[in-house]
N, C-alpha and C. Protein backbone atom coordinates (compact mmCIF):
# COMPACT_ATOMS: atom_id res chain seq x y z
N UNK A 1 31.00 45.16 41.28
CA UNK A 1 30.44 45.96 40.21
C UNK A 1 29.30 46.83 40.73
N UNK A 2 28.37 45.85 41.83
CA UNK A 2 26.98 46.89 41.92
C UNK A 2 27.72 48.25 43.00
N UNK A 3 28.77 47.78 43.73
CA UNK A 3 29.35 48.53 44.66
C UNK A 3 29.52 49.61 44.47
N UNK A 4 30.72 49.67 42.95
CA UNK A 4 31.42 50.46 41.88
C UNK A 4 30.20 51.74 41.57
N UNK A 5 29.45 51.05 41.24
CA UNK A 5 27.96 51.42 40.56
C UNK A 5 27.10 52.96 41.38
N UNK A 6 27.55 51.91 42.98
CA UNK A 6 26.51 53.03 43.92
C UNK A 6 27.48 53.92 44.40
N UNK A 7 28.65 53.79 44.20
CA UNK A 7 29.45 54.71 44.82
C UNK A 7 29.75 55.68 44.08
N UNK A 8 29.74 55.54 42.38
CA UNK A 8 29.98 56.60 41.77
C UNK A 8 28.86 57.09 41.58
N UNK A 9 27.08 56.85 41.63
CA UNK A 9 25.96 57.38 41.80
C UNK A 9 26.12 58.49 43.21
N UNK A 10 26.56 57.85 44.16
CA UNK A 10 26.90 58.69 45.27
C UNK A 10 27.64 60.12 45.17
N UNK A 11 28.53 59.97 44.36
CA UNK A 11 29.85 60.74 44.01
C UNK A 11 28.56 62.31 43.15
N UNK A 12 28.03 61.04 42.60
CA UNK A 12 27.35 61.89 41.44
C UNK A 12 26.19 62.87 42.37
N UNK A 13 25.63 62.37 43.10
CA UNK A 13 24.26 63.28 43.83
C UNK A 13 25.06 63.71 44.64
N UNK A 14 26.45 64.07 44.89
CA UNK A 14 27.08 64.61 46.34
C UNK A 14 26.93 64.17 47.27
N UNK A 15 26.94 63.01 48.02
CA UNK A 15 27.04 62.32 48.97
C UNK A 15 28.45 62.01 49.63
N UNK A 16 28.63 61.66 50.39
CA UNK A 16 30.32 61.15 50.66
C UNK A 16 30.43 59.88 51.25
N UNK A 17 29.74 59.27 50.70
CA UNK A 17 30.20 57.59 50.63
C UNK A 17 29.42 56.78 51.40
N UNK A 18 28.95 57.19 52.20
CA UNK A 18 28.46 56.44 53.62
C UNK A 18 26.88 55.51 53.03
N UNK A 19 26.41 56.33 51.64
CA UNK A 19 25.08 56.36 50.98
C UNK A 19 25.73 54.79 50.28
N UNK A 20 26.66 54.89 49.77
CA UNK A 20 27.28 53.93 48.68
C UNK A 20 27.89 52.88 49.34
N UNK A 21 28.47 52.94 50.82
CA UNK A 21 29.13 51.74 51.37
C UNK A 21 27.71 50.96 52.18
N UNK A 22 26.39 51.50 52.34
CA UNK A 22 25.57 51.20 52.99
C UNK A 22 25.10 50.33 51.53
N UNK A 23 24.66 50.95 50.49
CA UNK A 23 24.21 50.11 49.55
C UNK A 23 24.85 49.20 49.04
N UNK A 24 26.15 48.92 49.11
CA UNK A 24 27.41 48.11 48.79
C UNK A 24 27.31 46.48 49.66
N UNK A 25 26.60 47.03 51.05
CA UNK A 25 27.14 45.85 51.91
C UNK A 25 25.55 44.86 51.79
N UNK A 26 24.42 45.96 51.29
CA UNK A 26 23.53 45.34 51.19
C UNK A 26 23.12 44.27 49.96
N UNK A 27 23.97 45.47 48.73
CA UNK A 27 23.55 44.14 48.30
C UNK A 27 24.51 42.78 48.06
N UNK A 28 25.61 43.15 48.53
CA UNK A 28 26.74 42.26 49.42
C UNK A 28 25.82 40.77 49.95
N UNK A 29 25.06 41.30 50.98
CA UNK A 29 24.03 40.22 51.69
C UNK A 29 22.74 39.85 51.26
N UNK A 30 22.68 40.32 49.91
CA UNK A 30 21.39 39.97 49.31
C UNK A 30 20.25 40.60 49.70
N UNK A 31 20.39 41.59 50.50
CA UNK A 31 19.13 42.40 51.05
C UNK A 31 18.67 41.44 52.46
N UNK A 32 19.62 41.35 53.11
CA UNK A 32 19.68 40.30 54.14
C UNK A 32 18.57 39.16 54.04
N UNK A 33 18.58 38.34 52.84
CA UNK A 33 18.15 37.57 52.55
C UNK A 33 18.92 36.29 52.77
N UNK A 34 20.24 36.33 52.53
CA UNK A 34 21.25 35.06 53.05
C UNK A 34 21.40 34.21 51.12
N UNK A 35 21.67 32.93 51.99
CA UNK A 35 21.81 32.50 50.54
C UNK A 35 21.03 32.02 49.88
N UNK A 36 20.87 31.50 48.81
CA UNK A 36 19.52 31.12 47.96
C UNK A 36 19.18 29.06 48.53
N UNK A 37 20.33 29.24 48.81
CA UNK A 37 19.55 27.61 49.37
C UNK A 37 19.61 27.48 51.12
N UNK A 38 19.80 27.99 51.86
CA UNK A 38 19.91 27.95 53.00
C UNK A 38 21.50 28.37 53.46
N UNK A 39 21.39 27.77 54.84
CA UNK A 39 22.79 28.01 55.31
C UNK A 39 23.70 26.41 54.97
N UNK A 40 25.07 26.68 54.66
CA UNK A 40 25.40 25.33 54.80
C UNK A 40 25.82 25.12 55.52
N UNK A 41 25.53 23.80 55.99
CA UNK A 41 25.89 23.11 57.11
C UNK A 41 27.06 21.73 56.78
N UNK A 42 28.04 21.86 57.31
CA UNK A 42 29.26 20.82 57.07
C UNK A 42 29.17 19.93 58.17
N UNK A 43 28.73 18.87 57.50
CA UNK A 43 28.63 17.44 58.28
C UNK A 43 30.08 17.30 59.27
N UNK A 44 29.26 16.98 60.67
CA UNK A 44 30.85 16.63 61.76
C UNK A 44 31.07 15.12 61.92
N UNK A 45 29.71 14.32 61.47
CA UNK A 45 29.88 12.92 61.59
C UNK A 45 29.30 12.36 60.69
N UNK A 46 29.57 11.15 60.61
CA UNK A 46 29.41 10.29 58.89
C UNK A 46 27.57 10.59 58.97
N UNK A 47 27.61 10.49 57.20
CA UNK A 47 26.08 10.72 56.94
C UNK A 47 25.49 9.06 56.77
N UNK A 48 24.21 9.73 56.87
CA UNK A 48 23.37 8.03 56.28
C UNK A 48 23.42 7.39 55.36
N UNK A 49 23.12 6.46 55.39
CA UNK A 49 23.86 5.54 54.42
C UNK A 49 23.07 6.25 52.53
N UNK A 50 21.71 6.31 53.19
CA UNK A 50 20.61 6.74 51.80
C UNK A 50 20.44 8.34 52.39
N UNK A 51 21.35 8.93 52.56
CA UNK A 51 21.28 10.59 52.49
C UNK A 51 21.03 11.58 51.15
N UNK A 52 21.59 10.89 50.14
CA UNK A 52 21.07 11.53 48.85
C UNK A 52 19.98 11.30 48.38
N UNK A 53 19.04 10.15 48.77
CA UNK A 53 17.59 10.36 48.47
C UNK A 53 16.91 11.12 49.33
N UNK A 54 17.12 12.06 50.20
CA UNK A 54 16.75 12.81 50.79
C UNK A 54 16.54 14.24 51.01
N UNK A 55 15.26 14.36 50.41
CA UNK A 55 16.02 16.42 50.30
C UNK A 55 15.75 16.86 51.58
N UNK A 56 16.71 17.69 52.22
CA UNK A 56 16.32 18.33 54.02
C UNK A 56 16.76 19.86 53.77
N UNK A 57 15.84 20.74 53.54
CA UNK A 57 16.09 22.40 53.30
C UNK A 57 15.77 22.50 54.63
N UNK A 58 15.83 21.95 55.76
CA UNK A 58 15.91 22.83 56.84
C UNK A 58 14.23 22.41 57.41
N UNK A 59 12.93 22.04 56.85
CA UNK A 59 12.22 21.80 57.31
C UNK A 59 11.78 20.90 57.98
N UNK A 60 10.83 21.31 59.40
CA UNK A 60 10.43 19.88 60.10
C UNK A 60 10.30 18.42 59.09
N UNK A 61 9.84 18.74 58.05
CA UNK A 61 9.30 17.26 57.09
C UNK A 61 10.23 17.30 55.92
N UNK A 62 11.74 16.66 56.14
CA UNK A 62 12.34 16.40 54.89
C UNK A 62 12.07 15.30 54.10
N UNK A 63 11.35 15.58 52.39
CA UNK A 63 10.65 14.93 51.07
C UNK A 63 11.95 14.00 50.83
N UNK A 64 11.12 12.99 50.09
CA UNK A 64 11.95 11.94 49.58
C UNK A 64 12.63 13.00 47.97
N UNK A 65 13.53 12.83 47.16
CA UNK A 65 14.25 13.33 46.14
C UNK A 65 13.11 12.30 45.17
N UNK A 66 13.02 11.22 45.25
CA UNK A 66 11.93 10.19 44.55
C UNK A 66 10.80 10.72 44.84
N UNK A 67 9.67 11.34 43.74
CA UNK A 67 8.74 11.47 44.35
C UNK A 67 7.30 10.68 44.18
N UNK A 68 6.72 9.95 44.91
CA UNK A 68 5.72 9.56 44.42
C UNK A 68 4.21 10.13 44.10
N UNK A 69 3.98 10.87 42.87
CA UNK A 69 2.39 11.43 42.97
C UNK A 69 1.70 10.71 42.96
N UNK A 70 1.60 9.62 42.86
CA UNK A 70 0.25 8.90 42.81
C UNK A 70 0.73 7.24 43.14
N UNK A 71 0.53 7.37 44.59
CA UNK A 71 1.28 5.79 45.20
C UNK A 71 -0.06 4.83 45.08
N UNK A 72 -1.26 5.39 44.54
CA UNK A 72 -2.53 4.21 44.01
C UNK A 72 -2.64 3.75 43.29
N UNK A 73 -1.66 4.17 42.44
CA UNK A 73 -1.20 3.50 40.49
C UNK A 73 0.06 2.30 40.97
N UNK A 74 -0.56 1.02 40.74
CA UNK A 74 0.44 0.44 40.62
C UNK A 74 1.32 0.23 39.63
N UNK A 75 2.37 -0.48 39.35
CA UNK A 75 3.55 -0.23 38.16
C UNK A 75 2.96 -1.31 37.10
N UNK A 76 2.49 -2.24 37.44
CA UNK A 76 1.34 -2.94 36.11
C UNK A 76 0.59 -2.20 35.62
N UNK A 77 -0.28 -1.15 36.09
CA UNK A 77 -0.86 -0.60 35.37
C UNK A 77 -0.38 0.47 35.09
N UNK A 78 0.82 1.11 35.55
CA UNK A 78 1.66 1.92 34.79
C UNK A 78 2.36 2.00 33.76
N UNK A 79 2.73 0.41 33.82
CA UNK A 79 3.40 -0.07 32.41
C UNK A 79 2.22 -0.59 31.52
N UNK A 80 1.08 -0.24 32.32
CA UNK A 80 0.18 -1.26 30.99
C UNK A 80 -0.46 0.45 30.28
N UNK A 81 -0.53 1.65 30.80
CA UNK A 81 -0.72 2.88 30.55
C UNK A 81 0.61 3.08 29.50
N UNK A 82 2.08 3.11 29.64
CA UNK A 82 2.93 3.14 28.47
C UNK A 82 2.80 2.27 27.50
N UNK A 83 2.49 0.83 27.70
CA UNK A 83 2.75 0.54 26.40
C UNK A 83 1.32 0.82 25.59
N UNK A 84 0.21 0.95 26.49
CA UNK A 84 -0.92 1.34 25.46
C UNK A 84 -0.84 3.00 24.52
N UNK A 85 -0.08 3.64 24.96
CA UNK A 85 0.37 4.85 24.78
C UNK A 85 1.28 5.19 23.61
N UNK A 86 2.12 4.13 23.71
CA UNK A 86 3.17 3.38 22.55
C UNK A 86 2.90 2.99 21.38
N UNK A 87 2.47 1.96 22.11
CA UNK A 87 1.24 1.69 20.38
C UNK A 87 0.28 2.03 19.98
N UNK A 88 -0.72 3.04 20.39
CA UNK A 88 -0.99 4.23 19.34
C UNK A 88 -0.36 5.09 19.00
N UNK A 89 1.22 5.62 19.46
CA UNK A 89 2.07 6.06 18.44
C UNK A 89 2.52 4.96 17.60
N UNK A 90 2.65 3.76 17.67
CA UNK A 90 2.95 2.68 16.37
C UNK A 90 2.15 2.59 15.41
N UNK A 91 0.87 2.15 16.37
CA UNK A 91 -0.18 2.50 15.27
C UNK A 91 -0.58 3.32 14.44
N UNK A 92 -0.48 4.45 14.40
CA UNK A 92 -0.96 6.12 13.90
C UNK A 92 0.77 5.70 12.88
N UNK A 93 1.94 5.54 13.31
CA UNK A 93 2.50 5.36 12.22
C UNK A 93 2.79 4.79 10.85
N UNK A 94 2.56 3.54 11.51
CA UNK A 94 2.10 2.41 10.64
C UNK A 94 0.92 2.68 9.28
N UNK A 95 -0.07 4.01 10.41
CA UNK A 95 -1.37 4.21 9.47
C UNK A 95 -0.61 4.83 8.40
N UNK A 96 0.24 5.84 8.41
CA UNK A 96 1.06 6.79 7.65
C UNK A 96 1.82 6.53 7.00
N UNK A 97 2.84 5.43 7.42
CA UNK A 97 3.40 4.45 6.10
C UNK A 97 2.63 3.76 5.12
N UNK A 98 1.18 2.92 5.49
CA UNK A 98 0.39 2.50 4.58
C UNK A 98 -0.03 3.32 3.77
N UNK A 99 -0.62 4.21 4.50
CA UNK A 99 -1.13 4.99 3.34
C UNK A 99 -0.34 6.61 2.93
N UNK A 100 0.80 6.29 2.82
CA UNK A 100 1.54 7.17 1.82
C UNK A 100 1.39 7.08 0.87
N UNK A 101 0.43 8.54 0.30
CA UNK A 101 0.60 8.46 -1.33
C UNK A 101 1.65 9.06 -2.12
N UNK A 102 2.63 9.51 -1.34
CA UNK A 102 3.64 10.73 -1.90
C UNK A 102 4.91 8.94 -2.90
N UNK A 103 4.65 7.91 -1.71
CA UNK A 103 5.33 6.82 -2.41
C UNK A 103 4.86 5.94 -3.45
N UNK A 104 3.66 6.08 -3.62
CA UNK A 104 2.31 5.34 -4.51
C UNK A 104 2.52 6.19 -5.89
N UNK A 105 2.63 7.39 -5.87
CA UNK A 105 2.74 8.60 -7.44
C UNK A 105 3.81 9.15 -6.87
N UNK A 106 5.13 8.72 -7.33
CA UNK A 106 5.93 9.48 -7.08
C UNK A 106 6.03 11.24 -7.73
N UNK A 107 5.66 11.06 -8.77
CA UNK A 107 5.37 12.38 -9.58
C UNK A 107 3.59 12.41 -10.09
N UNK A 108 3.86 13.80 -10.75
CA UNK A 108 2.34 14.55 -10.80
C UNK A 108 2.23 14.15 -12.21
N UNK A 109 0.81 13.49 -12.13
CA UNK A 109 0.48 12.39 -13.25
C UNK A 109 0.26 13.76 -14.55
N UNK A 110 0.50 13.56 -15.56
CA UNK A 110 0.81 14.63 -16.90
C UNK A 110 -0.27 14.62 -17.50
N UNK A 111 -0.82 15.44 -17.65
CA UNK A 111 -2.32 16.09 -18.04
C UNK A 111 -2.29 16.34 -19.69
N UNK A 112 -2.68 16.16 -20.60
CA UNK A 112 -2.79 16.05 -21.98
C UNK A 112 -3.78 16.72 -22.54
N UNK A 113 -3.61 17.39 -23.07
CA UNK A 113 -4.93 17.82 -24.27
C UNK A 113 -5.36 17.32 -25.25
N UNK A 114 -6.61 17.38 -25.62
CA UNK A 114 -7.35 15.91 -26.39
C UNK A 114 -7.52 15.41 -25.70
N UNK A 115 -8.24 15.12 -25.00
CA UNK A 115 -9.08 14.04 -24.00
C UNK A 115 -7.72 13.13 -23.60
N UNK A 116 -5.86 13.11 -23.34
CA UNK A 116 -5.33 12.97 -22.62
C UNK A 116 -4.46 12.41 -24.41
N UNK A 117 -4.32 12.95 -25.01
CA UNK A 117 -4.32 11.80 -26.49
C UNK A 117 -4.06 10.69 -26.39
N UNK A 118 -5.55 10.77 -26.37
CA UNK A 118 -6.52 9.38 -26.61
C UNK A 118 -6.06 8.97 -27.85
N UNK A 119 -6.88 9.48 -28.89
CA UNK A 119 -6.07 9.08 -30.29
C UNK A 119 -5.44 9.37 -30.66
N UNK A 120 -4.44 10.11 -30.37
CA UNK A 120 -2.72 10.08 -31.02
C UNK A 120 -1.91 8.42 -30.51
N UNK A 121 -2.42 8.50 -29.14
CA UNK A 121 -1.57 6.86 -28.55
C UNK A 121 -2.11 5.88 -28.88
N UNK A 122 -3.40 6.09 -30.23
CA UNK A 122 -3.25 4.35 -30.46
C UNK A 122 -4.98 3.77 -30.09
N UNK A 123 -5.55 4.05 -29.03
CA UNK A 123 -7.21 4.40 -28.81
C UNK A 123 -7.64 4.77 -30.12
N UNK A 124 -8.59 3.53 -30.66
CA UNK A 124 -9.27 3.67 -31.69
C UNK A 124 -10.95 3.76 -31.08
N UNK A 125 -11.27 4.16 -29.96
CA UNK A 125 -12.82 3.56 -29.92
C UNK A 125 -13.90 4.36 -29.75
């Protein structure tokens, strides 16, 4: 398509092709950039056993796929950080079920004239 594109731009400024097969092959190769993840490389002999926890883009220092940010937090106090986390979302809910008033008055209490009739319902005092 981008090929299509530069060649009939070419056509269009009077050029004779050479403008449009040059821009064609480039961006063919990405602006000789290559591919977006590296080159691939096809394994000639069996891989490691834990090769998929391994990311290797080609650099001296291939990262674990697991990553650890903070290997000074142990998992007790990681799990003791979720569940404290947890239950102040339980808690804060709990607060919101108790004190729902939308379930306490289901409807909007009816306002009366005459002091609410008082004495039409029967209030003698």
């Amino acid at each position: 398509m981008a090929g299509r594109l530069t060649a009939m731009g070419s056509r269009v400024l009077g050029g004779h092709g050479a403008a449009a097969r040059a821009a064609a092959s480039a961006l063919r190769n990405r602006a000789g950039m290559g591919l977006p993840a590296g080159r691939h490389i096809v394994p000639n002999k069996p891989l490691p056993e834990n090769d998929e926890l391994v990311w290797d883009n080609g650099t001296p220092f291939p990262e674990p796929c697991i990553d650890r940010l903070a290997p000074h937090i142990g998992k007790y106090e990681a799990l003791a950080w979720l569940c404290g986390g947890l239950s102040f979302f339980a808690v804060l809910g709990l607060a919101a079920v108790v004190n729902d008033k939308a379930s306490k008055i289901p409807f909007t209490p009816k306002v009366y004239p005459f002091d609410n009739l008082r004495v039409e319902l029967g209030d003698r005092s």
